[in-house]
Structure formats: C-alpha cells, structure tokens
PDB file of N, CA and C in Angstrom:
ATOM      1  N   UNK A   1     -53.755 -90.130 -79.162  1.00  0.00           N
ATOM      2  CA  UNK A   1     -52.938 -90.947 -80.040  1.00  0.00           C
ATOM      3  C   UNK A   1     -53.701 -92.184 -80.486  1.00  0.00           C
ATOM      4  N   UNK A   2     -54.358 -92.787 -79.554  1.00  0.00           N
ATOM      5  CA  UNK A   2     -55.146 -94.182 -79.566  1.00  0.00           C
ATOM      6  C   UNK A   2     -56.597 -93.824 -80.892  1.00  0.00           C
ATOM      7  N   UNK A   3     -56.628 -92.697 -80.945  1.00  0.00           N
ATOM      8  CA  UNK A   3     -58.340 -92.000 -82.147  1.00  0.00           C
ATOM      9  C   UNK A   3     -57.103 -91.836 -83.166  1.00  0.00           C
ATOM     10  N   UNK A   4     -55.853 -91.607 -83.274  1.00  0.00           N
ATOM     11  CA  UNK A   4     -55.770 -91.121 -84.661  1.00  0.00           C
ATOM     12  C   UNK A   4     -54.959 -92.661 -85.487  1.00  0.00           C
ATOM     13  N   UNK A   5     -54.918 -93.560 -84.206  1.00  0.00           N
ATOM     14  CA  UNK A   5     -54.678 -94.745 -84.679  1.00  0.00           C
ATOM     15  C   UNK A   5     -55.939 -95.124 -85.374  1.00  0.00           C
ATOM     16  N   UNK A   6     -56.961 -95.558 -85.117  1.00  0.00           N
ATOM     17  CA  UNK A   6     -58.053 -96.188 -85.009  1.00  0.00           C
ATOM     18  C   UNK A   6     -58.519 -95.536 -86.387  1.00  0.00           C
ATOM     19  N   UNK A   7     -58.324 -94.118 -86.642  1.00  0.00           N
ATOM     20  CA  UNK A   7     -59.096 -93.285 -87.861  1.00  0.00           C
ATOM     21  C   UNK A   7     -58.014 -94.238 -88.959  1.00  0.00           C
ATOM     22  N   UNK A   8     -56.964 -94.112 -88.865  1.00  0.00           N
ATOM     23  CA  UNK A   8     -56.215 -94.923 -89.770  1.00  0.00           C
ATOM     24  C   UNK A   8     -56.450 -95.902 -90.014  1.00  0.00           C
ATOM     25  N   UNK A   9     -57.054 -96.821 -88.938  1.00  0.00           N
ATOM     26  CA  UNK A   9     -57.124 -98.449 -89.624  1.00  0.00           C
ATOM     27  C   UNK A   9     -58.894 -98.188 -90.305  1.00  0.00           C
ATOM     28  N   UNK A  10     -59.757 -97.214 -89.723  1.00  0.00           N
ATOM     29  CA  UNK A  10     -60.354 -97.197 -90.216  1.00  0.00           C
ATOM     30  C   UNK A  10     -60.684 -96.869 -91.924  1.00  0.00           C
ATOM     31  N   UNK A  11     -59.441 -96.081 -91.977  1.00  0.00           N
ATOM     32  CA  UNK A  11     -59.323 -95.031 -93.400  1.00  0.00           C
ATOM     33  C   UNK A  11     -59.097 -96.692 -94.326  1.00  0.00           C
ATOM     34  N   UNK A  12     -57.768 -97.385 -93.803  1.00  0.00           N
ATOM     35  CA  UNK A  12     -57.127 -98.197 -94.476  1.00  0.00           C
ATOM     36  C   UNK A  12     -58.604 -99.078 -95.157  1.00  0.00           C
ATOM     37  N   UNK A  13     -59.253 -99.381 -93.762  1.00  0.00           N
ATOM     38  CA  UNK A  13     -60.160-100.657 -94.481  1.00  0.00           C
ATOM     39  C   UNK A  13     -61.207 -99.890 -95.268  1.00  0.00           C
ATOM     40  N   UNK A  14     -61.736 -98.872 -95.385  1.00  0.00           N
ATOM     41  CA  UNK A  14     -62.761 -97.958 -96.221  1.00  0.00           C
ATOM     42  C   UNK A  14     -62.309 -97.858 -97.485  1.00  0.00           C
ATOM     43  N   UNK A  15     -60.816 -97.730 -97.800  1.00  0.00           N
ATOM     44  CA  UNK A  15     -60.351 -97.509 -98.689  1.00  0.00           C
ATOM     45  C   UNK A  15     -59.944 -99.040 -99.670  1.00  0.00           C
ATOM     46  N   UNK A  16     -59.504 -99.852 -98.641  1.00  0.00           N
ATOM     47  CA  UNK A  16     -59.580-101.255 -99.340  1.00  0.00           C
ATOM     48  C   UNK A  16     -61.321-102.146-100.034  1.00  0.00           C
ATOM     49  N   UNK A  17     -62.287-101.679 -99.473  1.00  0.00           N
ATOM     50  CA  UNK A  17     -63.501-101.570 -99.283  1.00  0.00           C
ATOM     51  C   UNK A  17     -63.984-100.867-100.661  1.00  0.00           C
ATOM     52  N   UNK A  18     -63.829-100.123-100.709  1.00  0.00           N
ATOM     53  CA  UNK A  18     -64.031 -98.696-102.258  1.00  0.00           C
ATOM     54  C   UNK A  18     -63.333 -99.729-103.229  1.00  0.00           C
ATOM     55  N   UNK A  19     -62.209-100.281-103.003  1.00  0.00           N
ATOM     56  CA  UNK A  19     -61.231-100.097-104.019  1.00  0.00           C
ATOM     57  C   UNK A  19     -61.497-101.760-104.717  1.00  0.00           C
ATOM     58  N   UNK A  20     -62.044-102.712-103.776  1.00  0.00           N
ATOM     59  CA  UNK A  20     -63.050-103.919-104.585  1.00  0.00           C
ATOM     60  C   UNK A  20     -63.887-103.799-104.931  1.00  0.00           C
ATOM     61  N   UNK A  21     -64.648-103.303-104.392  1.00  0.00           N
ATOM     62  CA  UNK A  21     -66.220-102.401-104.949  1.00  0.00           C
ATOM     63  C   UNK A  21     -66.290-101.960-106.691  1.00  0.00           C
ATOM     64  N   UNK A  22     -64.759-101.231-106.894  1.00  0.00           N
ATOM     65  CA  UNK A  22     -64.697-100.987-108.047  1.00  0.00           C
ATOM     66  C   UNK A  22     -64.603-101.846-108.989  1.00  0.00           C
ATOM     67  N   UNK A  23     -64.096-103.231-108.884  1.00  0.00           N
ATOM     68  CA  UNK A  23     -63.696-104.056-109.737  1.00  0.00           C
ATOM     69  C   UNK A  23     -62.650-103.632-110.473  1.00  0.00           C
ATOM     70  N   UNK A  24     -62.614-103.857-111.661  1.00  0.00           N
ATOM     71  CA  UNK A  24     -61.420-104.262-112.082  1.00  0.00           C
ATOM     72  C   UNK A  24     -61.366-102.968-113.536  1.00  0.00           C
ATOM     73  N   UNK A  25     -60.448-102.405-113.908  1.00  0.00           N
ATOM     74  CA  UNK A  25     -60.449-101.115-114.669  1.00  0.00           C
ATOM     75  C   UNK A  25     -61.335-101.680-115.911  1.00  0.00           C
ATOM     76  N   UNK A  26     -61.891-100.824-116.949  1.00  0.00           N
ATOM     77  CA  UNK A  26     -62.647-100.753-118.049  1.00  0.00           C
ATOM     78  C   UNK A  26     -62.048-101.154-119.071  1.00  0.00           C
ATOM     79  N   UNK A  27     -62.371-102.128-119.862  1.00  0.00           N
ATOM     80  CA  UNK A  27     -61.732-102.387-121.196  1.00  0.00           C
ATOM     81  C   UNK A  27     -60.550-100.994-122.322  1.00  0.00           C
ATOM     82  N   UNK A  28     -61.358-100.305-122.242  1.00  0.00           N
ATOM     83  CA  UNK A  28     -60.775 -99.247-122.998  1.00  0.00           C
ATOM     84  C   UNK A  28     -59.281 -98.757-121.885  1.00  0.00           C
ATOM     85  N   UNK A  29     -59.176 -98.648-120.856  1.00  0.00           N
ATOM     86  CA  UNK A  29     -58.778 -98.065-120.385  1.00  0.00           C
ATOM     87  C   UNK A  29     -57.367 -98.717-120.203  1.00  0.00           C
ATOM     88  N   UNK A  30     -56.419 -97.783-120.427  1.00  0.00           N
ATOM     89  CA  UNK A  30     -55.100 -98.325-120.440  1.00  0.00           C
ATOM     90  C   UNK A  30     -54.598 -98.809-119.177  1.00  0.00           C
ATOM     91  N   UNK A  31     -54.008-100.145-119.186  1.00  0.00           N
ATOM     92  CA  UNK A  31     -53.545-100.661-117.559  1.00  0.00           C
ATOM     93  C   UNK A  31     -51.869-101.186-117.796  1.00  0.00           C
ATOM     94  N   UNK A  32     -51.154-100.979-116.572  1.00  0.00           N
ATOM     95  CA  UNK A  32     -49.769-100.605-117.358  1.00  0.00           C
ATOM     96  C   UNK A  32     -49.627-102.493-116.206  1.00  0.00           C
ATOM     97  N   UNK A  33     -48.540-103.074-117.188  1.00  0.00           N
ATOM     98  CA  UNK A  33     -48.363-104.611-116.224  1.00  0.00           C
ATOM     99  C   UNK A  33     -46.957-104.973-116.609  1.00  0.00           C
ATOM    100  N   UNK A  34     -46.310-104.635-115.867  1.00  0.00           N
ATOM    101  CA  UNK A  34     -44.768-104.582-115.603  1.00  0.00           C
ATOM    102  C   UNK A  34     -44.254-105.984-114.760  1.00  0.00           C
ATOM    103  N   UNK A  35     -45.266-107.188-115.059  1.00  0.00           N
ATOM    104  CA  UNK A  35     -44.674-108.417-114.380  1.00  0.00           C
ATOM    105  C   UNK A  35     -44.228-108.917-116.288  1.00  0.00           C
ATOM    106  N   UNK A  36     -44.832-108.942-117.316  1.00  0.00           N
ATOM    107  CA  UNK A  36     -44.047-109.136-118.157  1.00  0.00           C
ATOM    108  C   UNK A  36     -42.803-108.182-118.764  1.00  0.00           C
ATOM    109  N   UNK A  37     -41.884-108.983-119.475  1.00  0.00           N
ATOM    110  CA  UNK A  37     -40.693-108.847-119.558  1.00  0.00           C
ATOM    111  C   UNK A  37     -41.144-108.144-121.271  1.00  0.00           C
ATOM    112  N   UNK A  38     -39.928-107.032-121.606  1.00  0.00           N
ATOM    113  CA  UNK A  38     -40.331-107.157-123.002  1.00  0.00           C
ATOM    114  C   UNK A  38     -39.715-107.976-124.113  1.00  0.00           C
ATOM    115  N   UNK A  39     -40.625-108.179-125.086  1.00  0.00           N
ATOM    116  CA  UNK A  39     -40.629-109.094-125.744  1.00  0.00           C
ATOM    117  C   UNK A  39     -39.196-109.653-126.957  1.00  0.00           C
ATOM    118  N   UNK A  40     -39.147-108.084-127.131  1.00  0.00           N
ATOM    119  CA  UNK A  40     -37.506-108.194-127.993  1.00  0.00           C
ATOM    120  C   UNK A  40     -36.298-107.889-127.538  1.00  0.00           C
ATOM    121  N   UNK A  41     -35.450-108.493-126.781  1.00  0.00           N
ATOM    122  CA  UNK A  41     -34.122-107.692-126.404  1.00  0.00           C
ATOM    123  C   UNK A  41     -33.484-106.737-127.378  1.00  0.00           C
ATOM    124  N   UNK A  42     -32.979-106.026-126.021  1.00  0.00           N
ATOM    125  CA  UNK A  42     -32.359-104.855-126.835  1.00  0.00           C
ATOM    126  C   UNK A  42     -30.378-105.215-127.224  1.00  0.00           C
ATOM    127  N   UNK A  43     -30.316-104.687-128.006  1.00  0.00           N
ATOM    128  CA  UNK A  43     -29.035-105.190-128.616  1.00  0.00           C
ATOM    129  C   UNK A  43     -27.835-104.297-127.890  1.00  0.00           C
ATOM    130  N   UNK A  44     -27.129-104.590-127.555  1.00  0.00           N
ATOM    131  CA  UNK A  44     -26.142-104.317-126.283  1.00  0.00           C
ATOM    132  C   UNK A  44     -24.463-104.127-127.391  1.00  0.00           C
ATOM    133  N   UNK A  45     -23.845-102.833-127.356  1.00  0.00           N
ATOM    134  CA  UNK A  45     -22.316-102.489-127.712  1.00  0.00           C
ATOM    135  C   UNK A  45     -21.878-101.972-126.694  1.00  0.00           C
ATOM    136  N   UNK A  46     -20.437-102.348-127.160  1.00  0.00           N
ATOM    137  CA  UNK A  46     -18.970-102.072-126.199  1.00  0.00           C
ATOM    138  C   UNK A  46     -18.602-100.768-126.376  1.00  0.00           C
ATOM    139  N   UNK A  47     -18.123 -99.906-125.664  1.00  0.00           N
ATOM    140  CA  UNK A  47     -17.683 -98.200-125.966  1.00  0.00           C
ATOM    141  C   UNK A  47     -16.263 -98.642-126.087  1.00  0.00           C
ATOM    142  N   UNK A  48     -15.937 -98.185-127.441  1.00  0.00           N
ATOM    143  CA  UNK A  48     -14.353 -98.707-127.760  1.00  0.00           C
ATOM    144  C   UNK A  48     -13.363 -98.250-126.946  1.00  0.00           C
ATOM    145  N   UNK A  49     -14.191 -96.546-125.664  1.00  0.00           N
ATOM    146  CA  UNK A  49     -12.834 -96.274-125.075  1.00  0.00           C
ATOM    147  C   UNK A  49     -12.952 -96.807-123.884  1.00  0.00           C
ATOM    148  N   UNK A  50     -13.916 -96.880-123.279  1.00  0.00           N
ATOM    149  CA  UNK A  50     -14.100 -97.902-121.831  1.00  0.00           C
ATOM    150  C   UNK A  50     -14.191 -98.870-121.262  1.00  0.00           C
ATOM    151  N   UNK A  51     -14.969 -99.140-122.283  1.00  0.00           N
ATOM    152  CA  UNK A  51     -15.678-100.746-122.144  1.00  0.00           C
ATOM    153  C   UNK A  51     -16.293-101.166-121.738  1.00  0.00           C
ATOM    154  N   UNK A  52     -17.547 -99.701-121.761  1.00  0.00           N
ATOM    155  CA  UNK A  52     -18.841-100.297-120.710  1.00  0.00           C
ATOM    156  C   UNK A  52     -19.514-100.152-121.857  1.00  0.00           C
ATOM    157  N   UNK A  53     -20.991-101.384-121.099  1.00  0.00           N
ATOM    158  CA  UNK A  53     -21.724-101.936-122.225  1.00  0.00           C
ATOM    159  C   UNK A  53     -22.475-101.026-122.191  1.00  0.00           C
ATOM    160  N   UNK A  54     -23.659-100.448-123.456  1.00  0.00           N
ATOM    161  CA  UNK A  54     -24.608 -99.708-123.542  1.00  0.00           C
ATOM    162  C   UNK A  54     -25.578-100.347-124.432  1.00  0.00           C
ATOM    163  N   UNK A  55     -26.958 -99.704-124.268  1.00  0.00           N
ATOM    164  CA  UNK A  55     -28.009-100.358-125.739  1.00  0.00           C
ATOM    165  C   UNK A  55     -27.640 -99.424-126.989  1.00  0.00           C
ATOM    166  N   UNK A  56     -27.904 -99.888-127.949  1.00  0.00           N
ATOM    167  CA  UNK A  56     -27.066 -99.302-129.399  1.00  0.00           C
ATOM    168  C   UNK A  56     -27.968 -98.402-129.406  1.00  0.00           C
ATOM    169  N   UNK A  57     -29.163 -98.401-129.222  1.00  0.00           N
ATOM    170  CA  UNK A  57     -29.696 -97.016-129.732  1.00  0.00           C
ATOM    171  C   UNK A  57     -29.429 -95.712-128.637  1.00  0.00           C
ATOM    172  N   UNK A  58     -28.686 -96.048-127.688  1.00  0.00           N
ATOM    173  CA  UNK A  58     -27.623 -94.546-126.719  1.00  0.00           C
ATOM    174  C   UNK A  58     -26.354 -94.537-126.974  1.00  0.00           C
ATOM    175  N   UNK A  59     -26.225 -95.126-128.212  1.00  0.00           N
ATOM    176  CA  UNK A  59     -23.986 -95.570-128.568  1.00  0.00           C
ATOM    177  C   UNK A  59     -24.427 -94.248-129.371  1.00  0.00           C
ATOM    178  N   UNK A  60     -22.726 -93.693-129.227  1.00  0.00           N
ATOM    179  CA  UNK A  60     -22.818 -92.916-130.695  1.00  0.00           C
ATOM    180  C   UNK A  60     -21.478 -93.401-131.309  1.00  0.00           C
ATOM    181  N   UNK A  61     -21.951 -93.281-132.796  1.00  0.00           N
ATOM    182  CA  UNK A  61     -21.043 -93.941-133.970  1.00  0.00           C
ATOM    183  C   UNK A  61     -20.211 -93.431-134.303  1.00  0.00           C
ATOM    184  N   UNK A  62     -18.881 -93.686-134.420  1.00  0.00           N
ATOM    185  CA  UNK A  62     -17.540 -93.014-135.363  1.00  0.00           C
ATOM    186  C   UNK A  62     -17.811 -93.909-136.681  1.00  0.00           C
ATOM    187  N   UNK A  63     -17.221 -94.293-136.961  1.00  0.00           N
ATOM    188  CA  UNK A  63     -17.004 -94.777-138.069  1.00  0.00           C
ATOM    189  C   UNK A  63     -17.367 -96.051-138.060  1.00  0.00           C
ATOM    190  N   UNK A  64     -16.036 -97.095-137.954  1.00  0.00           N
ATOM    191  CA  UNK A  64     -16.568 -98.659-137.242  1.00  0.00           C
ATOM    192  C   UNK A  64     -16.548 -98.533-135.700  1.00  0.00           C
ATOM    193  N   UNK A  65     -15.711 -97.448-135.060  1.00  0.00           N
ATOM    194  CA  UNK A  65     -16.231 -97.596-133.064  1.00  0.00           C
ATOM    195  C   UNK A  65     -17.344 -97.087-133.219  1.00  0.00           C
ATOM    196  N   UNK A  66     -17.836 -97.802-131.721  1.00  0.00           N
ATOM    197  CA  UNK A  66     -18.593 -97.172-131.039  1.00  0.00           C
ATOM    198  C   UNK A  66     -18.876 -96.839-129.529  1.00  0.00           C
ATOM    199  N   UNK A  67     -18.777 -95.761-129.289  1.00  0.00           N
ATOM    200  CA  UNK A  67     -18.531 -95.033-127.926  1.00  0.00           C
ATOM    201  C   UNK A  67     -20.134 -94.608-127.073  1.00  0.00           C
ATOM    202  N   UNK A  68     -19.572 -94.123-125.589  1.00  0.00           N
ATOM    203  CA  UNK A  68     -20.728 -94.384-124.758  1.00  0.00           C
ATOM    204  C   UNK A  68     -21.010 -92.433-125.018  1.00  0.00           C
ATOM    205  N   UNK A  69     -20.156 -92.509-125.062  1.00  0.00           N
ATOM    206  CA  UNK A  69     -20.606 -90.599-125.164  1.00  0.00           C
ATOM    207  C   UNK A  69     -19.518 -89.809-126.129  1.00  0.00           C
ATOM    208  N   UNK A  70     -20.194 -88.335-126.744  1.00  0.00           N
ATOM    209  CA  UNK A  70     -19.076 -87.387-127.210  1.00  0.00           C
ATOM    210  C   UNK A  70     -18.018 -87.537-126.482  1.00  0.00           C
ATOM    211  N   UNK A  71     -17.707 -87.229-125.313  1.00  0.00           N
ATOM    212  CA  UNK A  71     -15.935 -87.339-125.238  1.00  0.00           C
ATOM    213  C   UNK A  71     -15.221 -88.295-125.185  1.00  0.00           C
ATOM    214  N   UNK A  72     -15.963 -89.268-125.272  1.00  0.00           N
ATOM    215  CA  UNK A  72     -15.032 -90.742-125.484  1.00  0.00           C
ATOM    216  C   UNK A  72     -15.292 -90.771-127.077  1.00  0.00           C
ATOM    217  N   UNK A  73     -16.025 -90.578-128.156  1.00  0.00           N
ATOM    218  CA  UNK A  73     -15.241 -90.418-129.290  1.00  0.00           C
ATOM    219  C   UNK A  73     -14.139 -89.316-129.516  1.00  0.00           C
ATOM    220  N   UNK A  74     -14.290 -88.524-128.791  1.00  0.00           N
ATOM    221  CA  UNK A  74     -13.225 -87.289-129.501  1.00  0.00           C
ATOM    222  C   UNK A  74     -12.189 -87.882-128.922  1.00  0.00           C
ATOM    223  N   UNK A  75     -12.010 -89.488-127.504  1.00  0.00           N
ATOM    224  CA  UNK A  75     -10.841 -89.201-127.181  1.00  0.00           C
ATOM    225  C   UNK A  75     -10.437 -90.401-128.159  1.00  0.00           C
ATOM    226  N   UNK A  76     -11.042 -91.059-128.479  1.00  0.00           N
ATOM    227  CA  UNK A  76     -10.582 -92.024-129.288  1.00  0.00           C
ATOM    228  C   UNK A  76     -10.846 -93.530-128.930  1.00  0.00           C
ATOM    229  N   UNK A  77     -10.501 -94.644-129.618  1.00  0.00           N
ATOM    230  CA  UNK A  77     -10.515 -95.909-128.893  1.00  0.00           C
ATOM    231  C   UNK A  77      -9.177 -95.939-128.066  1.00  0.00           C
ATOM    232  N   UNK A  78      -9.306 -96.826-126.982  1.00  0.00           N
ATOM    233  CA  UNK A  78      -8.672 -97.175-126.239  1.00  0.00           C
ATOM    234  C   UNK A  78      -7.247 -97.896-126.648  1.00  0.00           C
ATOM    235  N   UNK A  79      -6.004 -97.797-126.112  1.00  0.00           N
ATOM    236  CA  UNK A  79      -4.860 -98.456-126.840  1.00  0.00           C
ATOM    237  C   UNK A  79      -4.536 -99.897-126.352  1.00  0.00           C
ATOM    238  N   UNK A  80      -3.685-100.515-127.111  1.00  0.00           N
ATOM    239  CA  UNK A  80      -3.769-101.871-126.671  1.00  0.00           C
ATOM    240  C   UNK A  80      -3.023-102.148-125.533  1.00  0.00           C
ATOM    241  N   UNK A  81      -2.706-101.325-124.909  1.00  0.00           N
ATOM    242  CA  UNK A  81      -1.779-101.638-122.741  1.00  0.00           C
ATOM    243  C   UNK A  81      -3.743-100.881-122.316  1.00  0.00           C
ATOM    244  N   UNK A  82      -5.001-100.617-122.958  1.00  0.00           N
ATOM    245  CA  UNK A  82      -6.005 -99.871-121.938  1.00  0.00           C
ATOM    246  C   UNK A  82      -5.979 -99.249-121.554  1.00  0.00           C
ATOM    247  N   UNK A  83      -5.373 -98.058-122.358  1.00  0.00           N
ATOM    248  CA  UNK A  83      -4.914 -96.463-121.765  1.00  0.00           C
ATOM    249  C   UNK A  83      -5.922 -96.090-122.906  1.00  0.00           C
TER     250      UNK A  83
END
C-alpha cells in the first residue's frame, strides 16, 4: 500500500513538472477562459402561462405571448385568478 502511495505522489509531481516545462499554450491555439463574463446580456421573457423566466431566443412566439414551450402555447395564457 505504502509503493502505490509513493508512485502517486511521484506520478503527481512528474506530471506537475512536464506540465511547467511546457509553458504556456501557442498563440494560434485556441484557449477557452471562463473567468470572464459575457459581454452582452441575454434578454430574458416571461412564459405568459407560468411565469417562468426564459432567454428569448428558447421562448416560442404566439402572437403578442410568449411561452416557455409548445404546450404552454396550445394551453394558452394564464387567467387572471393564475389558473
């Protein structure tokens, strides 16, 4: 148990070792950086039968509603008691 510990810390630091060695990826090469935020918010509608929010480009359109899915347009907008 005590060797297959030891191969591990060994693996860990060989591999941390390789992985500065390399520096830092190649200009060309695509690097993905998900600490920025994106830049344009997305525009946010109400589903006329529920009332949960969605981004407009997953709403689908009736006419002037707009709903979160096909069966909430076919059922309609919501009535004014929220049935």
């Amino acid at each position: 148990m005590k060797y297959l510990l030891l191969l591990l810390v060994i693996g860990i630091g060989l591999w941390m070792v390789a992985k500065r060695l390399r520096g830092p990826a190649p200009p060309g090469e695509p690097r993905e950086d998900r600490s920025k935020p994106s830049s344009t918010p997305t525009a946010m509608v109400e589903c006329a039968h529920c009332g949960l929010h969605l981004p407009a480009a997953d709403a689908v359109l009736d006419g002037r509603h707009v709903y979160c899915g096909e069966a909430h347009r076919r059922l309609g907008p919501r009535g004014p008691d929220g049935r």
